[in-house]
C-alpha atoms as a PDB file:
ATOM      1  CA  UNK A   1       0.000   0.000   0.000  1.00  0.00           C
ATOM      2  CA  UNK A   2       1.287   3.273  -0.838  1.00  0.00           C
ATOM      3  CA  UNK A   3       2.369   5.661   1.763  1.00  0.00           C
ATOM      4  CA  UNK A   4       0.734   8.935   2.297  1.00  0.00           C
ATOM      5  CA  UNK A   5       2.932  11.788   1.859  1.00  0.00           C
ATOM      6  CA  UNK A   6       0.715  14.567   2.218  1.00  0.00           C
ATOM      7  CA  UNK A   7      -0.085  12.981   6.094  1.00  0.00           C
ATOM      8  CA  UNK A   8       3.724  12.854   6.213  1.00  0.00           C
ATOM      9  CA  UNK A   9       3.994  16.050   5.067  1.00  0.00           C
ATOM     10  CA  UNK A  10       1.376  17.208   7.523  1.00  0.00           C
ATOM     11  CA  UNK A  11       2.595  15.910  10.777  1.00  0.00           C
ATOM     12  CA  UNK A  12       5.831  17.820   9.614  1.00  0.00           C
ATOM     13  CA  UNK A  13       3.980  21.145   9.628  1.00  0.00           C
ATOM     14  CA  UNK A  14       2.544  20.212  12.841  1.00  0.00           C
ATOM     15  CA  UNK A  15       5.987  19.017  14.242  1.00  0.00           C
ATOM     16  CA  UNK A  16       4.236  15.811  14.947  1.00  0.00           C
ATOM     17  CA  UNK A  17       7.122  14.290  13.511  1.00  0.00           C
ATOM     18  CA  UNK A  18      10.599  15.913  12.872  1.00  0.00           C
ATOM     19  CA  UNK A  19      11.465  13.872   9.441  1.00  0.00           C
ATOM     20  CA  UNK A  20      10.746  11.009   6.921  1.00  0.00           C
ATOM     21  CA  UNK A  21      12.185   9.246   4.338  1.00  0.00           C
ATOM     22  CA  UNK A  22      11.745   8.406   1.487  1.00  0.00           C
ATOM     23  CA  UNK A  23      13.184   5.375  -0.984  1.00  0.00           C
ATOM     24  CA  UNK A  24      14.003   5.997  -5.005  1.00  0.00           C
ATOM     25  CA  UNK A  25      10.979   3.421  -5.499  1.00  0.00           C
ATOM     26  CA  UNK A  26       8.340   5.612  -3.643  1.00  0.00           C
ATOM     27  CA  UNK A  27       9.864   9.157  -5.049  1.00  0.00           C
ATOM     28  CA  UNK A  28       7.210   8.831  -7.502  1.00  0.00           C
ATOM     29  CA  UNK A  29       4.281   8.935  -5.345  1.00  0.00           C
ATOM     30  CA  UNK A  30       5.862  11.172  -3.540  1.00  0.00           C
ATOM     31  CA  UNK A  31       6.867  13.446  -5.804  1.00  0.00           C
ATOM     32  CA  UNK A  32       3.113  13.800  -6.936  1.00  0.00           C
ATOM     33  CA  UNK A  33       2.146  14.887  -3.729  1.00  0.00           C
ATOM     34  CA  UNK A  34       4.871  17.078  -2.882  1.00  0.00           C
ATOM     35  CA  UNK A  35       4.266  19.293  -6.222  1.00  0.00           C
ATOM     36  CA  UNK A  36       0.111  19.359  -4.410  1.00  0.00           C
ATOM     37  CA  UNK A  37       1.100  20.343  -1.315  1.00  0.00           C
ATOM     38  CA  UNK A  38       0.984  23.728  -0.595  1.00  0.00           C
ATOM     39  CA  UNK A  39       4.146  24.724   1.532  1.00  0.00           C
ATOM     40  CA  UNK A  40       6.349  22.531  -0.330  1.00  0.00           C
ATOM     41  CA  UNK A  41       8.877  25.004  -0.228  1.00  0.00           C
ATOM     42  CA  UNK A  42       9.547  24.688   3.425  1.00  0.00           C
ATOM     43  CA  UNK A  43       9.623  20.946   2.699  1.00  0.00           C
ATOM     44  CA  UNK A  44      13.239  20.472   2.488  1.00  0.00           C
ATOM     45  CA  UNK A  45      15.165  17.663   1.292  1.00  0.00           C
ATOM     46  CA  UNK A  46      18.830  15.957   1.898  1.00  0.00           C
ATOM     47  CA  UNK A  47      20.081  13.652  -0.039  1.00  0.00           C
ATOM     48  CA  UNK A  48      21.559   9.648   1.563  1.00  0.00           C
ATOM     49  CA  UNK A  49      23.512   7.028   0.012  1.00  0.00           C
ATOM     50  CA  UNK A  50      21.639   4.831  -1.921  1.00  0.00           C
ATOM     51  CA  UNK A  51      19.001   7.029  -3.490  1.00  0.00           C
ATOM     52  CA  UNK A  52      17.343   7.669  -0.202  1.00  0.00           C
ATOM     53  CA  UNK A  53      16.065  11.052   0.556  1.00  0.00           C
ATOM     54  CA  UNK A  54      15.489  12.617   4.080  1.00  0.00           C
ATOM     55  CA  UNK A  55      12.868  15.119   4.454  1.00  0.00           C
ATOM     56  CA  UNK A  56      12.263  17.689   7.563  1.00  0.00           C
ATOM     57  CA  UNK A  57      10.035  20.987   7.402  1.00  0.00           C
ATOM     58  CA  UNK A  58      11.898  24.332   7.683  1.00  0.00           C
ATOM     59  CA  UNK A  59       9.307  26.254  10.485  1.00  0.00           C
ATOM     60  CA  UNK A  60      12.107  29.240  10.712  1.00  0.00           C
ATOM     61  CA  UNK A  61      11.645  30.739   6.563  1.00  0.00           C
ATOM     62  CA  UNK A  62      11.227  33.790   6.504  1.00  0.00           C
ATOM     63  CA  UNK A  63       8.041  35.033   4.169  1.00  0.00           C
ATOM     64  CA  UNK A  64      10.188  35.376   1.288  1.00  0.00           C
ATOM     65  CA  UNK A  65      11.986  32.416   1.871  1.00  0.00           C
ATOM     66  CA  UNK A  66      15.319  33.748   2.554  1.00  0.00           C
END
């Protein structure tokens, strides 16, 4: 079953959680969600080995993002 990323993304807001991660074979899914959600821009992203991304919510960007 696939994973929902917009919950993920959610409890991130919230600081429910303080990071997920996601695997090359669910980037797809992911990435579908992501481009819906509508502070993606705080969503932030880091790179792993192996394809694996690690992402955590930025709660300190400024309004213009800097």
């Amino acid at each position: 079953m696939a994973r929902d990323f917009t919950d993920l993304m959610n409890q991130l807001k919230d600081k429910k959680i303080e990071q997920f991660e996601v695997t090359p074979e669910d980037f797809p899914a992911f990435q579908k969600a992501f481009m819906a959600y509508e502070t993606r821009k705080r969503v932030v992203g880091q790179a792993e080995k192996n394809g694996k991304l690690i992402y955590h919510y930025d709660h300190d960007a400024g309004n213009d993002g800097e």
